[in-house]
Protein backbone atom coordinates (compact mmCIF):
# COMPACT_ATOMS: atom_id res chain seq x y z
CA UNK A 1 120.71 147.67 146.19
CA UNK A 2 120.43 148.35 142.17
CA UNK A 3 123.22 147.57 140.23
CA UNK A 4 124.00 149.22 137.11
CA UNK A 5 126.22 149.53 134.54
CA UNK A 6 126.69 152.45 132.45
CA UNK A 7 127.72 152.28 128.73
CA UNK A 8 128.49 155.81 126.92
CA UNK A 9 131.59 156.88 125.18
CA UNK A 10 132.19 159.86 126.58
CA UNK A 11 133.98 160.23 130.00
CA UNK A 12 132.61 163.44 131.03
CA UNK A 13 128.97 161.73 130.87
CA UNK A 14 129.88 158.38 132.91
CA UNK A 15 131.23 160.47 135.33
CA UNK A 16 128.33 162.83 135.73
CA UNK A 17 126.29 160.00 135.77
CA UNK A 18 127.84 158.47 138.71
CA UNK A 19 127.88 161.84 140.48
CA UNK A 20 124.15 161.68 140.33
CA UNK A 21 123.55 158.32 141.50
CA UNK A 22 125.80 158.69 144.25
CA UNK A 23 123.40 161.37 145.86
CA UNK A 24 121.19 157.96 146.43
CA UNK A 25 121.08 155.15 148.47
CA UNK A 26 119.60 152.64 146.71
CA UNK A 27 121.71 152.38 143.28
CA UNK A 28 125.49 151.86 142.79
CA UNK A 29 127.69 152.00 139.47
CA UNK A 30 129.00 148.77 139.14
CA UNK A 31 130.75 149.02 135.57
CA UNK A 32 131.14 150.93 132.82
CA UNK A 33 131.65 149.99 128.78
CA UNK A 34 132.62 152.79 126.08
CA UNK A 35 131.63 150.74 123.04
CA UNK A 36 128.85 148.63 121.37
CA UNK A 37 130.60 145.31 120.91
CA UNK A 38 132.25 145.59 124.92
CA UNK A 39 128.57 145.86 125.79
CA UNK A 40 128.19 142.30 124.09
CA UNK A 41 131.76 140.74 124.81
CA UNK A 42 131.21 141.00 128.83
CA UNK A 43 127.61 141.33 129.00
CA UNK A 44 126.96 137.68 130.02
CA UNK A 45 129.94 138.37 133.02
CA UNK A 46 127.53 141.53 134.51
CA UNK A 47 125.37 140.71 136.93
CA UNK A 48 123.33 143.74 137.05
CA UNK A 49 119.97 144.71 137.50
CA UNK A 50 119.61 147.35 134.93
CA UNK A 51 121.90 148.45 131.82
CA UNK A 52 121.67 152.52 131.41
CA UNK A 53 122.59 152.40 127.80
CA UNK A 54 123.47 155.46 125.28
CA UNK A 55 122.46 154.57 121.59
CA UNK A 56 125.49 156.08 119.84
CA UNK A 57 128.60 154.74 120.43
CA UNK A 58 131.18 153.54 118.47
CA UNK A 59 130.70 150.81 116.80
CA UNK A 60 127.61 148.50 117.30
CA UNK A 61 124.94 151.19 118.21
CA UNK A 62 121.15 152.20 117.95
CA UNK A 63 118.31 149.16 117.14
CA UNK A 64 121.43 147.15 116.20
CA UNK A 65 122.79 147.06 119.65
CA UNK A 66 119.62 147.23 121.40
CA UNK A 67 118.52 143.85 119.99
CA UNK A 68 121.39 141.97 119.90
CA UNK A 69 121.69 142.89 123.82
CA UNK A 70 118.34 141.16 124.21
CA UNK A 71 118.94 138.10 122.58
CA UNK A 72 121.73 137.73 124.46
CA UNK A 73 120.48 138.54 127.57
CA UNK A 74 116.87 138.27 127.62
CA UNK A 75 115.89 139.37 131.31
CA UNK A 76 118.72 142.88 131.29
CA UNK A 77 116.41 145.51 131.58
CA UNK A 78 117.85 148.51 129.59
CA UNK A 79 117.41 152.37 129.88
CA UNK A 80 118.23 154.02 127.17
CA UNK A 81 119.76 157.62 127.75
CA UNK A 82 120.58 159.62 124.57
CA UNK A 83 120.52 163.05 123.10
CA UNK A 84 117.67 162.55 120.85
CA UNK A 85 114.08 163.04 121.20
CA UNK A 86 112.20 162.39 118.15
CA UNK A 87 109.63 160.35 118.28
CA UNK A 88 110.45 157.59 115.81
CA UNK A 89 113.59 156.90 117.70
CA UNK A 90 112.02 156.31 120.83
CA UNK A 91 109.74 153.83 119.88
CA UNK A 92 111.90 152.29 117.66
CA UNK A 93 114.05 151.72 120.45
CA UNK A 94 111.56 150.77 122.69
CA UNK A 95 110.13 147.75 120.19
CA UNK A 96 113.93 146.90 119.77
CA UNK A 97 113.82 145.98 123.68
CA UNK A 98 114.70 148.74 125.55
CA UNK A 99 112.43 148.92 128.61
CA UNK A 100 112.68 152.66 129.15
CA UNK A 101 114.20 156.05 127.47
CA UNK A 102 115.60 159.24 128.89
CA UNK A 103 117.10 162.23 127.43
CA UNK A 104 119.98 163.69 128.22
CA UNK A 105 118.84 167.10 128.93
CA UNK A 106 116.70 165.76 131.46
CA UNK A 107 116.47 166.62 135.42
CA UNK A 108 118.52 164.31 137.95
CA UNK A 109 115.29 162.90 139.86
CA UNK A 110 113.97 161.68 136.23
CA UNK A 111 117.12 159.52 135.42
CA UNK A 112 116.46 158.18 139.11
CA UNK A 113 113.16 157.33 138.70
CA UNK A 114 113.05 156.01 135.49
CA UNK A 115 115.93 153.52 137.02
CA UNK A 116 113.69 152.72 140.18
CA UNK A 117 111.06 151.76 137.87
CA UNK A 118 112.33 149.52 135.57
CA UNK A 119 114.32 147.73 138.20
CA UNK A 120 111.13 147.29 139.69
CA UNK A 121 109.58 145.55 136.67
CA UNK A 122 107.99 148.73 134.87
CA UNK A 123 108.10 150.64 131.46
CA UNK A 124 109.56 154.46 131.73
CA UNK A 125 109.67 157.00 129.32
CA UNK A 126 110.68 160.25 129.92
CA UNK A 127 107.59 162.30 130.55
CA UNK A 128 108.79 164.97 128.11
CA UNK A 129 109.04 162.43 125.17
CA UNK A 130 105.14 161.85 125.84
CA UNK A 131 103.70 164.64 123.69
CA UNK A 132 106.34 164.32 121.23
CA UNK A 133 105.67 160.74 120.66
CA UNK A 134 101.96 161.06 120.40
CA UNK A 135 102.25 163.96 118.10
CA UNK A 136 104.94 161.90 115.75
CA UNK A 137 102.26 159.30 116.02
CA UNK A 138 98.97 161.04 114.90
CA UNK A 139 100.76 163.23 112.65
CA UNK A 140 101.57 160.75 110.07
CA UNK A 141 101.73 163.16 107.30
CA UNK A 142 105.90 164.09 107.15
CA UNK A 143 107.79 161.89 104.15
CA UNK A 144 110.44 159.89 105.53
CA UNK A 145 112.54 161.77 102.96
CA UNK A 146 111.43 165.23 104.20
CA UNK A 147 112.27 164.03 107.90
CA UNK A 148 115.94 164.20 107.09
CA UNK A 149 118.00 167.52 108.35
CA UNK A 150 120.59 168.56 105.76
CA UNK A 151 123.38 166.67 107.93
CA UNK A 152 121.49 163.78 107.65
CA UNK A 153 120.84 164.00 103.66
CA UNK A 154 124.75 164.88 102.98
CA UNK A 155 125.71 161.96 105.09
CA UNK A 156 123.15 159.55 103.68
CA UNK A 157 124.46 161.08 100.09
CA UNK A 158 128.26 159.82 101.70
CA UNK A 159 127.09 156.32 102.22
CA UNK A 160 125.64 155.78 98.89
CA UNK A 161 128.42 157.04 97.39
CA UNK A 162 130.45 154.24 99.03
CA UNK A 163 132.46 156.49 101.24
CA UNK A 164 133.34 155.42 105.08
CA UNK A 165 132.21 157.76 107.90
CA UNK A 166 135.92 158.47 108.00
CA UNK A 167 135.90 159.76 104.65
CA UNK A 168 132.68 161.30 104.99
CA UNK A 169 133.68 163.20 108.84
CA UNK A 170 136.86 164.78 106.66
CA UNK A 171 134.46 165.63 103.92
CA UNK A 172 132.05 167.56 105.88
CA UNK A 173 134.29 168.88 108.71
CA UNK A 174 132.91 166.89 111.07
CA UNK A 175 133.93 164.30 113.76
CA UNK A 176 133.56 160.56 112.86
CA UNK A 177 130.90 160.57 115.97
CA UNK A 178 129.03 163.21 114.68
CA UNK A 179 129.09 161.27 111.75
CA UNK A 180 128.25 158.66 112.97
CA UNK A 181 125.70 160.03 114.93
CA UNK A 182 123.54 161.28 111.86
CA UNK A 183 123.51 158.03 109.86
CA UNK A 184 121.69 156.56 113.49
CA UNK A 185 119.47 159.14 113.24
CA UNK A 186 118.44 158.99 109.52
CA UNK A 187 118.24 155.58 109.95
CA UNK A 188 116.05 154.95 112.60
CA UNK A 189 113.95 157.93 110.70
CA UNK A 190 113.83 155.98 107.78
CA UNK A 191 113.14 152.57 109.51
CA UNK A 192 116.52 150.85 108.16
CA UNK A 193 118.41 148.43 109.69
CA UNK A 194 121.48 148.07 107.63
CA UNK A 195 123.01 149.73 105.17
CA UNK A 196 122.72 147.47 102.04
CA UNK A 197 119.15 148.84 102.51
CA UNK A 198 120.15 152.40 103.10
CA UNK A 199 121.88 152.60 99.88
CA UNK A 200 119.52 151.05 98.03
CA UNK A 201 116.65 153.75 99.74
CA UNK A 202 118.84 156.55 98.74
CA UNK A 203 119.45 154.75 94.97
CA UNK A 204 115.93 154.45 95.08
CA UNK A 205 114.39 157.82 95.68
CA UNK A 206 116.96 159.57 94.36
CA UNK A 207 118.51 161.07 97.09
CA UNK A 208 122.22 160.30 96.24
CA UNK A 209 122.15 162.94 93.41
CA UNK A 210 121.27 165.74 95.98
């Protein structure tokens, strides 16, 4: 039997996602975590054979989370599942550790296998992130500042500014999440880890001023 836990903020998902592996007979749920830093407070308790992991939670999220779950726990395998399907993000997340990536949008049976496999030792990426990752990777030509959406430019603009995502949510009419969902985006786009060196990439090019 393959035990999993599953660690997304939003209830509606973890229970969808445990509607869908109950149609099997070979993987149960046995946990669940709704933030970053949970992952890492109980992840040495979990004895699990896989960790389906979403990217954006509260908290401790993306690259961030993805390595500090591996140096604390080595062997975990991890599936990522998460809305976004650039490119850069995948394979960012898959040289942070992760052993596999799924989208959200994607059919039952390809969250299944991609769990099979990676409990069974292999890599697994979602076979509709193939051509978009080897396009992203011969492309080459788009400027990391170019790559940003408009979201991702007014929040980046919020950061260097010094505002909290709080501050910058109320701002732009937006939930902290979203928020907080575009500065893991821009980020991994822009190949930051933190954001001492997000502000001073926005400082830098100029992007602060609009």
């Amino acid at each position: 039997m393959i035990r999993i836990i599953i660690a997304d903020d939003h209830a509606i998902v973890r229970s969808g996602l445990k509607q869908i592996i109950a149609t099997t007979d070979d993987i149960v749920v046995v946990g669940e975590a709704t933030k970053g830093q949970e992952v890492l407070d109980h992840i040495d308790e979990w004895q699990v054979d896989l960790l389906l992991l979403d990217m954006a939670m509260p908290g401790v999220q993306g690259v961030d989370l993805i390595r500090s779950i591996r140096t604390r726990s080595p062997a975990l395998p991890i599936l990522v599942l998460s809305m976004h399907n650039e490119g850069q993000i995948v394979a960012r997340a898959l040289k942070a550790g992760a052993c596999g990536y799924v989208t959200k949008d994607s059919e039952p049976e390809v969250l299944i296998a991609g769990i099979r496999k990676i409990t069974d030792g292999g890599k697994f990426i979602d076979p509709a992130l193939v051509d978009v990752m080897l396009f992203d990777a011969d492309s080459g030509t788009a400027q990391p500042r170019q790559a940003l959406s408009g979201r991702e430019r007014q929040v980046l603009e919020g950061i260097s500014a010094g505002r909290s995502l709080g501050q910058i949510a109320e701002d732009l009419h937006l939930s902290p999440k979203t928020v907080s969902t575009h500065k893991m985006r821009l980020m991994e786009k822009l190949g930051i880890d933190n954001n001492a060196d997000l502000m001073r990439y926005a400082i830098r090019r100029g992007l602060a001023d609009g």
